[in-house]
Protein backbone atom coordinates (compact mmCIF):
# COMPACT_ATOMS: atom_id res chain seq x y z
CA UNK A 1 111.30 40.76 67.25
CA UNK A 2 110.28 43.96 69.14
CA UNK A 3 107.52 43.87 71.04
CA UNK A 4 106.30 46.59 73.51
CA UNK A 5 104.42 45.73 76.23
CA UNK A 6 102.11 48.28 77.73
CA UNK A 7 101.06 48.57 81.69
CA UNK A 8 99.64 51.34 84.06
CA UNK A 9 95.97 52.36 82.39
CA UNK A 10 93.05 51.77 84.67
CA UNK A 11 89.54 53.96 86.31
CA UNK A 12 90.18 56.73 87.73
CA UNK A 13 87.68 59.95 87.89
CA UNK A 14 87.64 63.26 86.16
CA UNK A 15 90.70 65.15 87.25
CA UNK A 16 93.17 62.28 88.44
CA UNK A 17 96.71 60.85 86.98
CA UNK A 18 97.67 57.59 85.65
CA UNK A 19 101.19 57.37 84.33
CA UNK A 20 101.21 54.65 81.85
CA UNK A 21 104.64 52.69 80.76
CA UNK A 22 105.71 50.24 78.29
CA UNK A 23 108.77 48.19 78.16
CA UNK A 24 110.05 46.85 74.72
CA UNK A 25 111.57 43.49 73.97
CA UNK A 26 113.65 43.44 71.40
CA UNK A 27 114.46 47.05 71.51
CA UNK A 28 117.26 49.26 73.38
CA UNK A 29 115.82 52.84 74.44
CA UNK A 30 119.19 55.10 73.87
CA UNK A 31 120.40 58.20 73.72
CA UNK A 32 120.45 58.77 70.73
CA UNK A 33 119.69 56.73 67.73
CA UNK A 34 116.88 56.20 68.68
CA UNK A 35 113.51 55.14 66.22
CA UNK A 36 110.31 57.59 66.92
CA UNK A 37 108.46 56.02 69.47
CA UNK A 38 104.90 57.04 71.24
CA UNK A 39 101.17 56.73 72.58
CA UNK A 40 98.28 56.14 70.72
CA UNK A 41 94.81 55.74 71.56
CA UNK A 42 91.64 54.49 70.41
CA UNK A 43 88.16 54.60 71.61
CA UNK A 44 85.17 52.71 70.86
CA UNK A 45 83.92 53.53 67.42
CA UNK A 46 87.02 55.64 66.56
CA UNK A 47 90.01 55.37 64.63
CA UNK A 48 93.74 54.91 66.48
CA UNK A 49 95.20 58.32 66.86
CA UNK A 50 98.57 59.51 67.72
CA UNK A 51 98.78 61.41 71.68
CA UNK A 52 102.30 61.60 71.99
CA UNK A 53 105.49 61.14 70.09
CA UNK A 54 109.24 61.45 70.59
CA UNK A 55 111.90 61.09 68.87
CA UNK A 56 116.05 61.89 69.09
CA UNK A 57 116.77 64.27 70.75
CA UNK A 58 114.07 64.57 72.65
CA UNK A 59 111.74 66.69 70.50
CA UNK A 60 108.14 65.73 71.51
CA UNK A 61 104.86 65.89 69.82
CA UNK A 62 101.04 66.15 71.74
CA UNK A 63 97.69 65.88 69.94
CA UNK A 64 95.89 69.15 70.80
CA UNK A 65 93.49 67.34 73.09
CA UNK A 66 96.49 66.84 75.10
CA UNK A 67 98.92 69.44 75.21
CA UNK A 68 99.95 70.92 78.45
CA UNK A 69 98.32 67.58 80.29
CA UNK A 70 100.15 64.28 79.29
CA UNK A 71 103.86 64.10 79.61
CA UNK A 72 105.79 61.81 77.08
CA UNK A 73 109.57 60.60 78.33
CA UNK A 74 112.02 57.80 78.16
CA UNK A 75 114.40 55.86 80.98
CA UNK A 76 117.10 54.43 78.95
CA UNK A 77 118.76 53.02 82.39
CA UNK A 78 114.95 51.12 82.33
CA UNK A 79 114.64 50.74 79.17
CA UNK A 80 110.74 52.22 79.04
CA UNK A 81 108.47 54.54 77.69
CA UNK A 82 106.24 56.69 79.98
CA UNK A 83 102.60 58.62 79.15
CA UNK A 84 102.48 60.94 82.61
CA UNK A 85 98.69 62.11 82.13
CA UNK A 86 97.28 64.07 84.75
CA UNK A 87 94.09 66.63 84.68
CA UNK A 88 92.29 63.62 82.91
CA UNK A 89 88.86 63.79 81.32
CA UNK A 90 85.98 61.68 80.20
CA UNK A 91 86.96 62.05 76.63
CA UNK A 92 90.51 60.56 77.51
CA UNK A 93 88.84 57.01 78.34
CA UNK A 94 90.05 54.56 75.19
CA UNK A 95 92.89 52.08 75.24
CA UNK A 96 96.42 53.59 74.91
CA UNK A 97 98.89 51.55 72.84
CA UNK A 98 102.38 52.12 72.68
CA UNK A 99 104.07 52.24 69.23
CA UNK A 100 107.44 51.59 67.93
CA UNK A 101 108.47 53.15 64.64
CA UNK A 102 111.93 52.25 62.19
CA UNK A 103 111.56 55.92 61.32
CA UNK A 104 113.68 57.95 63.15
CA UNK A 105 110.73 60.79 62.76
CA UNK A 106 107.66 61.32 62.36
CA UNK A 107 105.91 58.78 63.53
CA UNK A 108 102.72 60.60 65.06
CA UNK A 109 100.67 58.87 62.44
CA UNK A 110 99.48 54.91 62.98
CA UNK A 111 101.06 53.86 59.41
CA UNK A 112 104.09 55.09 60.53
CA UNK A 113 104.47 52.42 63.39
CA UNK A 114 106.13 49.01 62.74
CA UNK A 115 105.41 47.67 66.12
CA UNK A 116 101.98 47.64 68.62
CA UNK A 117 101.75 46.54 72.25
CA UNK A 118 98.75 45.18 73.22
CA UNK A 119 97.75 48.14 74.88
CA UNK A 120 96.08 49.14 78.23
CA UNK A 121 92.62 50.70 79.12
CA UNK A 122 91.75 53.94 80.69
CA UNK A 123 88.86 54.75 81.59
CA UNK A 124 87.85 58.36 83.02
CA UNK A 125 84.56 58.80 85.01
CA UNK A 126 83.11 62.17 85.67
C-alpha cells in the first residue's frame, strides 16, 4: 500500500520559505517510470486544488497562483517529494497534501490521485 507522508508546513509571515517534503511508503521515486506525483492544497471552505505536478521526465506543472514562487522536485537517492515555496502570501495558508497518481500524466486534478498523505498546514501571516 502506498502511502505518502507529508512534513515541513508550519507559520511563517508574508514573504518567508517553507520547503515542504513527503516520503512515500510503498512507492520507489525513479528515474523514470515514474506515476505523476504532486502538491495540493486546500483551505478552509474551499475545494482541494492542484499547486504542483510532475511527472517523467521531469515536466512540471504550477497553478497560476504559484508560478515563478514554489519549486516542485524529486530525490530518488531519498526517495521524496519536495514543494520549495518561497515569496509566500496570506492566500497560500491551507493544508498542502501530497498526492500519488497510477497515471503516468496528468494528474494536476484531485480525481486523478490514487493516493493522499495526511497532509501538513501552512499558515502565512501578513
Amino acid at each position: 500500500q502506498v502511502q505518502p507522508v507529508e512534513s515541513g508546513g508550519g507559520s511563517v509571515q508574508a514573504g518567508g520559505s517553507l520547503r515542504l517534503s513527503c516520503a512515500a511508503s510503498g512507492y520507489t521515486f525513479r528515474t523514470y517510470g515514474n506515476s505523476c506525483a504532486g502538491w495540493f492544497r486546500q483551505a478552509p471552505g474551499k475545494e482541494r486544488e492542484g499547486v504542483a505536478t510532475i511527472e517523467d521526465p521531469g515536466i512540471t506543472n504550477y497553478a497560476d497562483s504559484v508560478k515563478g514562487r514554489f519549486t516542485i522536485s524529486k530525490d530518488n537517492a531519498k526517495n521524496t517529494l519536495y514543494l520549495q515555496m518561497n515569496s509566500l502570501k496570506p492566500e497560500d495558508t491551507a493544508m498542502y497534501y501530497c498526492g500519488i497518481s497510477r497515471l503516468v500524466r496528468g494528474c494536476q486534478g484531485r480525481a486523478a490521485i490514487s493516493y493522499w498523505g495526511q497532509g501538513t498546514q501552512v499558515s502565512v501571516s501578513t
